[in-house]
N, C-alpha and C. Protein backbone atom coordinates (compact mmCIF):
# COMPACT_ATOMS: atom_id res chain seq x y z
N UNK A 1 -78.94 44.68 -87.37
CA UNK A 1 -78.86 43.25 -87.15
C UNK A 1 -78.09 42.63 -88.31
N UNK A 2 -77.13 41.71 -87.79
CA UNK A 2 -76.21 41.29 -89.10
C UNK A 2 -77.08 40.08 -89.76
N UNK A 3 -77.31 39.92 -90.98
CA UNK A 3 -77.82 38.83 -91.12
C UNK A 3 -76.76 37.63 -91.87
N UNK A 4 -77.35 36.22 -91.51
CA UNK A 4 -76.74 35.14 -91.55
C UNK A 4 -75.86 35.04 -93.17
N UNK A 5 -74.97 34.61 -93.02
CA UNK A 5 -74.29 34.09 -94.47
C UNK A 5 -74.88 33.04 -95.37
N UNK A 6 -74.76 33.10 -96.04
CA UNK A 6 -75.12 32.11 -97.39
C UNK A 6 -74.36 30.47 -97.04
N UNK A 7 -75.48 29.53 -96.67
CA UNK A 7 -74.82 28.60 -95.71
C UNK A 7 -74.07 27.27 -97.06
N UNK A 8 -74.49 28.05 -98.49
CA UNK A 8 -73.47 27.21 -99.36
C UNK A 8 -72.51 28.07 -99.44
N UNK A 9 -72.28 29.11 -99.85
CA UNK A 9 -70.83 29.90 -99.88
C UNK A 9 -69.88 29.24 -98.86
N UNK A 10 -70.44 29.84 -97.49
CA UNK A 10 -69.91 29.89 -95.96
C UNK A 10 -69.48 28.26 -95.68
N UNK A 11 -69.94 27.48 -96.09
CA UNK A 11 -69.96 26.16 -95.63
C UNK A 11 -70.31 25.70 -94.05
N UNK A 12 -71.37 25.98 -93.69
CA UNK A 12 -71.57 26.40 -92.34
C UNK A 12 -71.78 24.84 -91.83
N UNK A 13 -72.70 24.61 -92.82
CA UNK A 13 -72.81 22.56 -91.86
C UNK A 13 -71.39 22.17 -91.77
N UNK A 14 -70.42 22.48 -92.43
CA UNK A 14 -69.30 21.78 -92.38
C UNK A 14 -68.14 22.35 -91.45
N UNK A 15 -68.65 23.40 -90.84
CA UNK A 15 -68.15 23.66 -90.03
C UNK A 15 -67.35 25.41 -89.97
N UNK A 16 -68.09 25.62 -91.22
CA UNK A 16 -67.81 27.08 -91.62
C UNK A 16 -68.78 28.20 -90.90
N UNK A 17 -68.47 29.34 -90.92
CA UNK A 17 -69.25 30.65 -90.58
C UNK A 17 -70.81 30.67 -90.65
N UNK A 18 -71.32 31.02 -89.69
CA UNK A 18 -72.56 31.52 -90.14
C UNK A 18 -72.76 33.25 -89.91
N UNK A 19 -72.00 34.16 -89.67
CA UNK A 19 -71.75 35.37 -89.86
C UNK A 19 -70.46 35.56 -90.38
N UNK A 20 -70.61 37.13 -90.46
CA UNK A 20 -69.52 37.62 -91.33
C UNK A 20 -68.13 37.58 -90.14
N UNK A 21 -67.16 37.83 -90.90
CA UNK A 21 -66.13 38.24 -89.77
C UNK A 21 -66.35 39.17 -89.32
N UNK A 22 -66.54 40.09 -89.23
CA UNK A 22 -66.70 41.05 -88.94
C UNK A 22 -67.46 41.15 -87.33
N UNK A 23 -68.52 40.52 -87.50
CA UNK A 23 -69.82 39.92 -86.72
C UNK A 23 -68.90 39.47 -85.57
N UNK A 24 -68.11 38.12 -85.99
CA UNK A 24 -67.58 37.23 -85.16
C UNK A 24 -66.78 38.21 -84.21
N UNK A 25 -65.79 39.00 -84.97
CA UNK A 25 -64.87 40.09 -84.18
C UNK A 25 -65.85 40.64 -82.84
N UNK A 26 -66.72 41.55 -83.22
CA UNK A 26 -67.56 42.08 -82.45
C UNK A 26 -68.16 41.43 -80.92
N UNK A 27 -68.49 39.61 -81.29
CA UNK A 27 -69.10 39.39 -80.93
C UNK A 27 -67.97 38.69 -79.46
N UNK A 28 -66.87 38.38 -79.85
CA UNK A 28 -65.48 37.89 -79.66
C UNK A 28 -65.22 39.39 -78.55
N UNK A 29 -65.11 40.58 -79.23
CA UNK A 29 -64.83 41.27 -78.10
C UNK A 29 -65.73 41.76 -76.77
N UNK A 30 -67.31 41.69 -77.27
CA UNK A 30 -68.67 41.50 -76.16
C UNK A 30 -68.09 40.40 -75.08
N UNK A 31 -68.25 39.47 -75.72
CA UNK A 31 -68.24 38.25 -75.32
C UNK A 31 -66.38 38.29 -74.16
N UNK A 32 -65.87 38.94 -74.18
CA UNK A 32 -64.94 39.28 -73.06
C UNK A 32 -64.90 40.41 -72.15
N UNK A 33 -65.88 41.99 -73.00
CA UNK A 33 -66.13 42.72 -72.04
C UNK A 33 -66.83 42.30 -71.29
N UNK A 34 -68.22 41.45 -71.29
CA UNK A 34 -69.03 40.77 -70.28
C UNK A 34 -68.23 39.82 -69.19
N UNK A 35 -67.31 39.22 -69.79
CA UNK A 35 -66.82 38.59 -68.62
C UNK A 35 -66.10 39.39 -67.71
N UNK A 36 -64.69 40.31 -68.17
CA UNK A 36 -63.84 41.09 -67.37
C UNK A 36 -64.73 42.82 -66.49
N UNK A 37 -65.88 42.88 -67.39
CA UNK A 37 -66.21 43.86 -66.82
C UNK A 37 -68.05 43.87 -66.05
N UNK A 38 -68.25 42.46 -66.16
CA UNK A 38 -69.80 42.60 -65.93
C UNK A 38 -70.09 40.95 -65.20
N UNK A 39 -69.23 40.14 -65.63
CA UNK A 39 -70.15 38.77 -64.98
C UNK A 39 -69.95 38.27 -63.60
N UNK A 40 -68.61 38.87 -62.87
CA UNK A 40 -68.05 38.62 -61.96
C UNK A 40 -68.74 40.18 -60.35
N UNK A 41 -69.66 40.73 -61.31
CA UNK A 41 -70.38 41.67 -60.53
C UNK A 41 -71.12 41.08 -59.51
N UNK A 42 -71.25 41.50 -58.24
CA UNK A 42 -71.96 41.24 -57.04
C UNK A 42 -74.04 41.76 -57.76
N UNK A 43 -74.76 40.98 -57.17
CA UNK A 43 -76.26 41.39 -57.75
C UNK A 43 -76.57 42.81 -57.67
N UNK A 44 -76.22 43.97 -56.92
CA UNK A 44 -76.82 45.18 -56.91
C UNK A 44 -76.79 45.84 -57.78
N UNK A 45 -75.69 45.58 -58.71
CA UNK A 45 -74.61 46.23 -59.68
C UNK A 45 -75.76 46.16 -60.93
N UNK A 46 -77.08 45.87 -60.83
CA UNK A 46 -77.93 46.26 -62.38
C UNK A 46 -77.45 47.22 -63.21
N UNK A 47 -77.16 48.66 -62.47
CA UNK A 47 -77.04 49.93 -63.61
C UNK A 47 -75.83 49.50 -64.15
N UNK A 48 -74.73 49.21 -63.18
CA UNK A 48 -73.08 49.09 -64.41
C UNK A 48 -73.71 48.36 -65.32
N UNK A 49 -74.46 46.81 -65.01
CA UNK A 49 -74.95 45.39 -66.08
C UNK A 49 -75.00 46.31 -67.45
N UNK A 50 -76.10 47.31 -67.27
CA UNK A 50 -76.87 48.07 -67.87
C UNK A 50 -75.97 48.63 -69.08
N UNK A 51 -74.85 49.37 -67.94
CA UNK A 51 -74.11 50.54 -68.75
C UNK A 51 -73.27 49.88 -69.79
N UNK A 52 -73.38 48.40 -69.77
CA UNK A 52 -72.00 47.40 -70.61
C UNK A 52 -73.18 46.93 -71.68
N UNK A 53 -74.50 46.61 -71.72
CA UNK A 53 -75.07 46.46 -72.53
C UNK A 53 -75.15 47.26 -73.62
N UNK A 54 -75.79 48.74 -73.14
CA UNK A 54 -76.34 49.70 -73.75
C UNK A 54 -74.81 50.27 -74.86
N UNK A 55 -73.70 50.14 -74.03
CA UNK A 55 -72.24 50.18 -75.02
C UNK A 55 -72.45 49.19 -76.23
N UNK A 56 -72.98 48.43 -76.02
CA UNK A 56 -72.89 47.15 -76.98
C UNK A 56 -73.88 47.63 -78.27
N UNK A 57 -74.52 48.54 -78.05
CA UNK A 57 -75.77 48.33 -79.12
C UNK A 57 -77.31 47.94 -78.25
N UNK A 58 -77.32 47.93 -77.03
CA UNK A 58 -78.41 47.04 -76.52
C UNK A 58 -79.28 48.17 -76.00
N UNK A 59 -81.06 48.79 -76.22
CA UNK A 59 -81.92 49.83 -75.82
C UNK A 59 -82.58 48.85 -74.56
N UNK A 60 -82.38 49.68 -73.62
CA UNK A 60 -82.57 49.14 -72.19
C UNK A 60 -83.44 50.23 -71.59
N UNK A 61 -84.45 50.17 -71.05
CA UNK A 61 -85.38 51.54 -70.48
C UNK A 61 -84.83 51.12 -68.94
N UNK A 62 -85.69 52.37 -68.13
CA UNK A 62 -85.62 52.37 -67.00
C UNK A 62 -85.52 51.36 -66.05
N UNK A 63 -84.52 51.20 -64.82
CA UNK A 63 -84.56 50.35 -63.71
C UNK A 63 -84.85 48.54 -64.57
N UNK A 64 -84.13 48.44 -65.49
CA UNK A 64 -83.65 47.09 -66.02
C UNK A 64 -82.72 46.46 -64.74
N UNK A 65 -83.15 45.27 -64.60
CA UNK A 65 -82.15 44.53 -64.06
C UNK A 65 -81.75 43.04 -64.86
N UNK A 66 -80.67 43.30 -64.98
CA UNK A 66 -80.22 42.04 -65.79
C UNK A 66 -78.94 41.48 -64.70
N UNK A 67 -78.97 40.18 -64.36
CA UNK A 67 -78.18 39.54 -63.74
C UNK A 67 -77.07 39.08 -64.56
N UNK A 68 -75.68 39.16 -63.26
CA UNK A 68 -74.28 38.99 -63.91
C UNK A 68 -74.16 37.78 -64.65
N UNK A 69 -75.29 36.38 -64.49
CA UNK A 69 -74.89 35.09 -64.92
C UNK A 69 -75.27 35.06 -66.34
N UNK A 70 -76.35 35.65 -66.80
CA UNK A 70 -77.09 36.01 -67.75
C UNK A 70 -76.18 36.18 -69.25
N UNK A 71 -76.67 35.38 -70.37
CA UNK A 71 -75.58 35.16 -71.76
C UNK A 71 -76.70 35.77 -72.10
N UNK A 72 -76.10 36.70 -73.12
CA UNK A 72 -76.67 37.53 -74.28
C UNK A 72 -76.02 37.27 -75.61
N UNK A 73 -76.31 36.85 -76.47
CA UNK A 73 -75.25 36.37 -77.74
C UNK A 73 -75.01 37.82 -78.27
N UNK A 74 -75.96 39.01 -78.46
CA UNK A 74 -75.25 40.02 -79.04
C UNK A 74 -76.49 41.15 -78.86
N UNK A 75 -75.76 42.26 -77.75
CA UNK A 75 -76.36 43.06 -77.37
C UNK A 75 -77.23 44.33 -78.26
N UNK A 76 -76.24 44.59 -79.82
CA UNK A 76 -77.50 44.97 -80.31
C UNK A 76 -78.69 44.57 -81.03
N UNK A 77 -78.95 43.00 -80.80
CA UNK A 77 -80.25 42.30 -81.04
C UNK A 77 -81.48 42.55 -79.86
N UNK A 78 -81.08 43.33 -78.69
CA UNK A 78 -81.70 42.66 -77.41
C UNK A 78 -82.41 44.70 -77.57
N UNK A 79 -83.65 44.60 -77.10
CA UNK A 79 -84.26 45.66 -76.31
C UNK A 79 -85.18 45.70 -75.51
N UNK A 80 -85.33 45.97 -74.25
CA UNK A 80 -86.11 45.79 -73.18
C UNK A 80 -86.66 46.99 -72.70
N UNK A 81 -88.26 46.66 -72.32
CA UNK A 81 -88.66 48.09 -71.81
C UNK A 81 -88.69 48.38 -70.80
N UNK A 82 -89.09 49.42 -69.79
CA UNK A 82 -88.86 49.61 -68.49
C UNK A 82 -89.34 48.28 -67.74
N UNK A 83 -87.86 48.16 -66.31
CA UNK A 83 -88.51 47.64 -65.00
C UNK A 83 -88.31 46.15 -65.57
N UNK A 84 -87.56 45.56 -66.47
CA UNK A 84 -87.53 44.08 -67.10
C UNK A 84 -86.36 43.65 -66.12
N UNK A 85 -86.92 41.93 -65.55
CA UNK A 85 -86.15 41.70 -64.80
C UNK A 85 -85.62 40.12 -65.77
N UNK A 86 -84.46 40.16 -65.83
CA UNK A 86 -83.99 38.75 -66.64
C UNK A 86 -83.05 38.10 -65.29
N UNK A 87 -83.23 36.95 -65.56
CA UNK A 87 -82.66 36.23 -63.61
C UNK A 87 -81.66 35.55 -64.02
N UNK A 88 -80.91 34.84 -63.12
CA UNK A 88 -79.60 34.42 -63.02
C UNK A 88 -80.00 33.15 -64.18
N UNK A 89 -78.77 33.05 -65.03
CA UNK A 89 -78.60 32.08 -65.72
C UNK A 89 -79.31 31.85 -67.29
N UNK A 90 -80.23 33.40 -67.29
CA UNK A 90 -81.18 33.17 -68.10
C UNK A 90 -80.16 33.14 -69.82
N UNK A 91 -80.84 32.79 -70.75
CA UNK A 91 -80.05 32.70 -71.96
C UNK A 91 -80.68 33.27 -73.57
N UNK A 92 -80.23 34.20 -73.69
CA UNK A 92 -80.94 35.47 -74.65
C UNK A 92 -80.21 34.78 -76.26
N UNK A 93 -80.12 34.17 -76.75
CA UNK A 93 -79.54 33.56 -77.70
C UNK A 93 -80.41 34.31 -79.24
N UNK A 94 -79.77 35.79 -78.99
CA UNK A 94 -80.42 36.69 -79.89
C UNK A 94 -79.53 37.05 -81.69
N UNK A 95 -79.34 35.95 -81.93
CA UNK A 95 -79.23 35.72 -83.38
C UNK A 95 -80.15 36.86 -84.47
N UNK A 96 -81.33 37.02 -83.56
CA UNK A 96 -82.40 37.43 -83.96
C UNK A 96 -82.78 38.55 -82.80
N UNK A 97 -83.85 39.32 -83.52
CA UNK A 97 -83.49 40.55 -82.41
C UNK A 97 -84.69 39.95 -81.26
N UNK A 98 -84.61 40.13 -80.09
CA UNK A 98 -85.36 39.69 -78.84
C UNK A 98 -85.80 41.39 -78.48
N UNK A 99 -87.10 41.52 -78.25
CA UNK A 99 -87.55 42.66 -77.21
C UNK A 99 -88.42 42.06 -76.41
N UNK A 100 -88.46 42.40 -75.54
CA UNK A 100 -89.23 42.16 -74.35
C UNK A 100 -89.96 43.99 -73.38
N UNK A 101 -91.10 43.39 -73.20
CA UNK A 101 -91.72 44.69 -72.87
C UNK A 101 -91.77 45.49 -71.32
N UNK A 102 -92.09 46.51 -71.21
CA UNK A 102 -92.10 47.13 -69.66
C UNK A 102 -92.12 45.55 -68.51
N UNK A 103 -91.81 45.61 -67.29
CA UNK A 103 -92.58 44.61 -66.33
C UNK A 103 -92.45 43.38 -66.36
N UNK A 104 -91.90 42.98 -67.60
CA UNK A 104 -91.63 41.31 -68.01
C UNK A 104 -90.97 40.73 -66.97
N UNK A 105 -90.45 39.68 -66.67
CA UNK A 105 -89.87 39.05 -66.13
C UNK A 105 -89.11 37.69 -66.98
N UNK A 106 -88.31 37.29 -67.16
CA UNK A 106 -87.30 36.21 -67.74
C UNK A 106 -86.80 35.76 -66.39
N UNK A 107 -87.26 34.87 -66.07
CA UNK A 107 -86.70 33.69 -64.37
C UNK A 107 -85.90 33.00 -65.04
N UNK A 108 -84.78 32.77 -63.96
CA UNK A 108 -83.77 31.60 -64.28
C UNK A 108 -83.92 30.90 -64.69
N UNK A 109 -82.23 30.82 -65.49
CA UNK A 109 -81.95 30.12 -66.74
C UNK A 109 -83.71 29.46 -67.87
N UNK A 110 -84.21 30.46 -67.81
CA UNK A 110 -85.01 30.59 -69.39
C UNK A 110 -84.21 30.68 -70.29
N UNK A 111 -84.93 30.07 -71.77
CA UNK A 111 -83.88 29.98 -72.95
C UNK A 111 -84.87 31.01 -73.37
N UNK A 112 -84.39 32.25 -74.08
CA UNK A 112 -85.26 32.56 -75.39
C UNK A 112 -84.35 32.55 -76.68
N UNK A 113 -84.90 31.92 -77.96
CA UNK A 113 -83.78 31.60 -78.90
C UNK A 113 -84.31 32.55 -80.33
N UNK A 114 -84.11 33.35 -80.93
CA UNK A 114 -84.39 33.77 -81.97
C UNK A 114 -83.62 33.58 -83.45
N UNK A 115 -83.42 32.27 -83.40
CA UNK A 115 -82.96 31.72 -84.30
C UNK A 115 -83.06 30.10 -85.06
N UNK A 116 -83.32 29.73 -86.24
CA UNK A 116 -83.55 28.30 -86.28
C UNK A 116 -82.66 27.95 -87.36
N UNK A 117 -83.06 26.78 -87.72
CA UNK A 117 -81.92 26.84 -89.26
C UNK A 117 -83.22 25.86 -90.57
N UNK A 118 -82.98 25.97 -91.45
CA UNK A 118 -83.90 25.56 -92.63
C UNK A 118 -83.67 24.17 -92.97
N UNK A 119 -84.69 23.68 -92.50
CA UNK A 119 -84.88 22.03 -92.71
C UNK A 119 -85.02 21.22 -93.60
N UNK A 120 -85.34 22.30 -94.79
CA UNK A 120 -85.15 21.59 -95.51
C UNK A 120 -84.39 22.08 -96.73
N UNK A 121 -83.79 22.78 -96.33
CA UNK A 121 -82.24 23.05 -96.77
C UNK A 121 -81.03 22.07 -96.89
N UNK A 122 -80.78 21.82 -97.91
CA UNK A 122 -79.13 20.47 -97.48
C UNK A 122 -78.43 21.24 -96.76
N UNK A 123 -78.37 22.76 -97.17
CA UNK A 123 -77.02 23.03 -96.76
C UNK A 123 -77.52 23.64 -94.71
N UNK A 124 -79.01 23.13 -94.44
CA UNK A 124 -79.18 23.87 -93.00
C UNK A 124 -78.94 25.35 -92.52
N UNK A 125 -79.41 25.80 -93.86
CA UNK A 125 -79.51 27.66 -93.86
C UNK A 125 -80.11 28.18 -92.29
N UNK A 126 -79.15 28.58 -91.70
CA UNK A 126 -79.29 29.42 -90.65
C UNK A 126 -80.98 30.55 -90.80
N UNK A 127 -81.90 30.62 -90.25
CA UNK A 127 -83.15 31.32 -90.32
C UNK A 127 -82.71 32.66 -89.10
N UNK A 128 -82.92 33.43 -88.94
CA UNK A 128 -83.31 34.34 -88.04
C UNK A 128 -84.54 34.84 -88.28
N UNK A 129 -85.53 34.91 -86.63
CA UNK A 129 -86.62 34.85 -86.50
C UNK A 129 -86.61 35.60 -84.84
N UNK A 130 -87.61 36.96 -85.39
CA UNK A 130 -87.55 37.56 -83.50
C UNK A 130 -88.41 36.92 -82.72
N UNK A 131 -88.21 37.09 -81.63
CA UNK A 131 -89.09 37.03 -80.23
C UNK A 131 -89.54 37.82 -79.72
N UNK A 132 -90.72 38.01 -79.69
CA UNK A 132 -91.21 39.51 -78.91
C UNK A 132 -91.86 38.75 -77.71
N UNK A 133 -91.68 39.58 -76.68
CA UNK A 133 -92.46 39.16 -75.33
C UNK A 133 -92.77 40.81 -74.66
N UNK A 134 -93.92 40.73 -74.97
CA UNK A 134 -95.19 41.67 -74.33
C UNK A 134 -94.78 41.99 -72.87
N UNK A 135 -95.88 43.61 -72.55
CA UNK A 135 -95.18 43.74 -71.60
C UNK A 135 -96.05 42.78 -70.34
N UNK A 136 -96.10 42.93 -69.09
CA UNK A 136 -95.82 42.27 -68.12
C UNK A 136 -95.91 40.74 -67.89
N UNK A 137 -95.32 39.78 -69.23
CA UNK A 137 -95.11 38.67 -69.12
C UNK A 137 -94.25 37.84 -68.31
N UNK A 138 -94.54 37.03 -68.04
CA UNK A 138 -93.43 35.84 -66.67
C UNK A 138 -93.25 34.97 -68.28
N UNK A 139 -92.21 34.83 -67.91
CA UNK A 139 -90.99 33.10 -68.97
C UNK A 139 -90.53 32.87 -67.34
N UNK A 140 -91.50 31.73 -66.72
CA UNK A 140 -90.59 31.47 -66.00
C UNK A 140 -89.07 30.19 -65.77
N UNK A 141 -88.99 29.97 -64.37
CA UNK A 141 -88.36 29.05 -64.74
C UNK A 141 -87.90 28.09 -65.60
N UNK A 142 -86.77 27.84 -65.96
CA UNK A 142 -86.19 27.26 -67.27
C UNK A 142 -86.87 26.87 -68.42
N UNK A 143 -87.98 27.73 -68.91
CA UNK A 143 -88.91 27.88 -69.96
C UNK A 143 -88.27 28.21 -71.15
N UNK A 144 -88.62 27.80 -72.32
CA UNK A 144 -88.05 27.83 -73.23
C UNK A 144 -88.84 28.89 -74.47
N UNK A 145 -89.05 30.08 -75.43
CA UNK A 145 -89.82 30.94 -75.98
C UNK A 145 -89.25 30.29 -77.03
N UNK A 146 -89.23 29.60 -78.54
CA UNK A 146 -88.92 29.53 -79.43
C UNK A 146 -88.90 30.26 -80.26
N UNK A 147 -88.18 30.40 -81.74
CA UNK A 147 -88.00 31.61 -82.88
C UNK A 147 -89.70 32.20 -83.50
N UNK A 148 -89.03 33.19 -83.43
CA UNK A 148 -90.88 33.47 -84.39
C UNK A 148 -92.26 33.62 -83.53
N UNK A 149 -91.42 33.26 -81.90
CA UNK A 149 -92.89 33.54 -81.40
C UNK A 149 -93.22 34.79 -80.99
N UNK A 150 -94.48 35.17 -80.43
CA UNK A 150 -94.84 36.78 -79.59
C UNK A 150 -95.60 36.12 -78.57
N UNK A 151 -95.23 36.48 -77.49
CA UNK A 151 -95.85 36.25 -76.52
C UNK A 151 -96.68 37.72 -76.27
N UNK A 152 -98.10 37.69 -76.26
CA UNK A 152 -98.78 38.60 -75.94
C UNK A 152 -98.95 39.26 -74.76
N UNK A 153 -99.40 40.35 -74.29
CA UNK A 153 -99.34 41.38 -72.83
C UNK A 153 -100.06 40.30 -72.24
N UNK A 154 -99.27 40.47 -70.81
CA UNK A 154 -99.39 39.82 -69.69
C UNK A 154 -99.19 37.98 -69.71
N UNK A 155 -99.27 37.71 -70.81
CA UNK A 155 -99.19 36.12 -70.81
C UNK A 155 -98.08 35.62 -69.92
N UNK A 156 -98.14 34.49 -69.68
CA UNK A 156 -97.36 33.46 -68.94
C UNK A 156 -96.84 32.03 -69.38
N UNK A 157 -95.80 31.27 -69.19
CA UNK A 157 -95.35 30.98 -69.45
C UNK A 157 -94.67 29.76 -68.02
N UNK A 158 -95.09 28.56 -67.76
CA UNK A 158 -94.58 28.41 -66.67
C UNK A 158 -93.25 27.60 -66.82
N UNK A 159 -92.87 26.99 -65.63
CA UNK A 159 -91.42 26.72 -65.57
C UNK A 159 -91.73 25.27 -66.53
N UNK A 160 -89.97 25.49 -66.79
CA UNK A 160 -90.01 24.21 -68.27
C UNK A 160 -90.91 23.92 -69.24
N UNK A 161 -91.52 24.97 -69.46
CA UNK A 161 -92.83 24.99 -70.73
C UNK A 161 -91.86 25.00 -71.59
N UNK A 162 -92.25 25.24 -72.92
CA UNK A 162 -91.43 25.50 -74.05
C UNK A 162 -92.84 25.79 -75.57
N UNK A 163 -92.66 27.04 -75.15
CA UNK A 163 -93.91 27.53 -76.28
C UNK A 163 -92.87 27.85 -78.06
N UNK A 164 -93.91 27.07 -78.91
CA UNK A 164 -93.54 27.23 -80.38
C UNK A 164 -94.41 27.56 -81.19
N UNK A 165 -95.68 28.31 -80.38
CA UNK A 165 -96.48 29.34 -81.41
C UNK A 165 -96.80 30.52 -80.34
N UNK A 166 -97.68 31.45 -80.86
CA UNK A 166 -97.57 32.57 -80.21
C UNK A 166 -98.57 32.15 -79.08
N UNK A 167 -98.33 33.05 -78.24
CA UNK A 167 -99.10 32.85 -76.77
C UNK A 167 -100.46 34.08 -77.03
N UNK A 168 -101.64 34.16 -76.55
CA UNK A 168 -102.44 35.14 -76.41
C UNK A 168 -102.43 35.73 -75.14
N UNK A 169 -102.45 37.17 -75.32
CA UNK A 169 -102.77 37.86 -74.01
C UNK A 169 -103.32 37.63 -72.77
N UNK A 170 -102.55 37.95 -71.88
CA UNK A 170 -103.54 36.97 -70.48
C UNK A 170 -104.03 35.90 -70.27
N UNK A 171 -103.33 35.39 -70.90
CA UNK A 171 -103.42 33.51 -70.76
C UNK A 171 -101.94 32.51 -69.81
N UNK A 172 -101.86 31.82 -69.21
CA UNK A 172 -101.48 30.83 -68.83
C UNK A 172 -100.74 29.77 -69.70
N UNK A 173 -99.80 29.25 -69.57
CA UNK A 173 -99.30 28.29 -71.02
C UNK A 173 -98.35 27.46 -69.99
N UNK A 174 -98.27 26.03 -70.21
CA UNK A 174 -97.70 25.14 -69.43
C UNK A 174 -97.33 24.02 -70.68
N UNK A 175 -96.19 22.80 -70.35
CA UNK A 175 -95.88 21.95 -70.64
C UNK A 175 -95.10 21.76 -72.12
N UNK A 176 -95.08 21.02 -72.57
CA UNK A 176 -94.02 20.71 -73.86
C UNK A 176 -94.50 19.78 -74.98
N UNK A 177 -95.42 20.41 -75.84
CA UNK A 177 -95.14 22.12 -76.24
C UNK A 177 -96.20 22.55 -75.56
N UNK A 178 -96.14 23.74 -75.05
CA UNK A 178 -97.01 24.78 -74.43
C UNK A 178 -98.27 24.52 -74.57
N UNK A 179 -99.57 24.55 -73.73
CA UNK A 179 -100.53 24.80 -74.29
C UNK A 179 -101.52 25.91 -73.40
N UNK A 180 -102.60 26.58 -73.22
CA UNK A 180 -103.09 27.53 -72.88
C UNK A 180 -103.75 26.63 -71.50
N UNK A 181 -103.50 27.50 -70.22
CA UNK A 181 -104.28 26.43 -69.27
C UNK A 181 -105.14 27.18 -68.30
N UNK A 182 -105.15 28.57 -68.22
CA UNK A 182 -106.49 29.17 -67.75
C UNK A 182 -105.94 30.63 -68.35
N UNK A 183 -106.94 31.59 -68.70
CA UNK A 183 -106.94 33.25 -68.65
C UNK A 183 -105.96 33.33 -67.34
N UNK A 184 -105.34 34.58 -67.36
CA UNK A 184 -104.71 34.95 -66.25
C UNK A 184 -105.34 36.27 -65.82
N UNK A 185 -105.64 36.55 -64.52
CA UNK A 185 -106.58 38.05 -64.59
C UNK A 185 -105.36 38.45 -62.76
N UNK A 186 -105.16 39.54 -62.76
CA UNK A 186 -104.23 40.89 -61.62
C UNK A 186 -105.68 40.67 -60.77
N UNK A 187 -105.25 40.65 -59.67
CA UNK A 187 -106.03 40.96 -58.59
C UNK A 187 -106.71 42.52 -58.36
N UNK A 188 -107.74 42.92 -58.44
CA UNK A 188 -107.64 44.02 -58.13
C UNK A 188 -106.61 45.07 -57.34
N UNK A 189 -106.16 46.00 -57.32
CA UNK A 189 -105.28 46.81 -56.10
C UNK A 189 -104.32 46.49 -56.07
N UNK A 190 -103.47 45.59 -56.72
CA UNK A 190 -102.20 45.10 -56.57
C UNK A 190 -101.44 46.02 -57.67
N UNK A 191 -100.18 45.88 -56.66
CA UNK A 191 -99.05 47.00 -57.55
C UNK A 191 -98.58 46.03 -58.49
């Protein structure tokens, strides 16, 4: 993981770098293999999605499906465990490294952001901060996971929530900012 530049050196509030060149290069040439070779893909096409990630730096387990609309800022921040479904539009803004576990689900256009900047910094020092999301968690609909959080196994997350502390296991979380709104419990027998 590259980490952020020195935001007085870099001059980053002013409109300077917050990675190295180097970074930028990398991220400059992702950022066109995804388009010419992955975004313009019909939905079945998961494994190619797959095969353009995993080039990038990105650990992807079994039967991942990641949709063609789907922004990843930089694939070797991102690792997902088996059977993770991320949906059209969703937005991985992995500054910071993002994993997400077996079974998860990321529904359209969800933000997860693993990155903030220091407030009370003059110069607005860029922070990187991961996101972990447990395995068979829902982020659903255009839900937002903020830097630094963990969303615990099985938790939830509903549409347009926007959680900024960690979630507990098998719980429910709604509204802005998030708050816990029943245990969540699997039906018996269900796959």
């Amino acid at each position: 993981m590259a980490e952020p530049l020195d935001a007085r050196a870099s001059g980053s509030r002013s409109g300077g770098p917050s990675f190295s060149l180097g970074n930028r290069i990398g991220r400059a040439l992702w950022t066109l293999c995804w388009l010419l070779l992955a975004r313009w893909t019909p939905p079945p096409l998961h494994g190619w999605r797959a095969l353009v990630l995993k080039l990038f730096g990105a650990k992807l387990g079994r039967g991942c499906r990641v949709h063609a609309s789907v922004n990843v800022w930089w694939p070797a921040n991102l690792e997902l465990g088996d059977n993770v479904l991320i949906g059209p539009g969703a937005r991985l803004y992995n500054q910071g490294r993002i994993t997400i576990g077996s079974d998860s689900i990321v529904s359209q256009r969800a933000h997860l952001c693993a990155s903030t900047h220091d407030v009370s910094d003059p110069n607005f020092q860029l922070v990187v901060r991961p996101v972990s999301i447990g395995a068979q968690c829902w982020v659903a609909a255009e839900a937002f996971v903020g830097p630094g959080v963990t969303m615990g196994e099985g938790s939830v997350l509903a549409a347009r929530g926007a959680l900024f502390e960690d979630a507990e296991s098998w719980t429910i979380y709604r509204g802005n900012p998030a708050a816990a709104v029943k245990p969540r419990a699997l039906r018996s027998g269900a796959a």
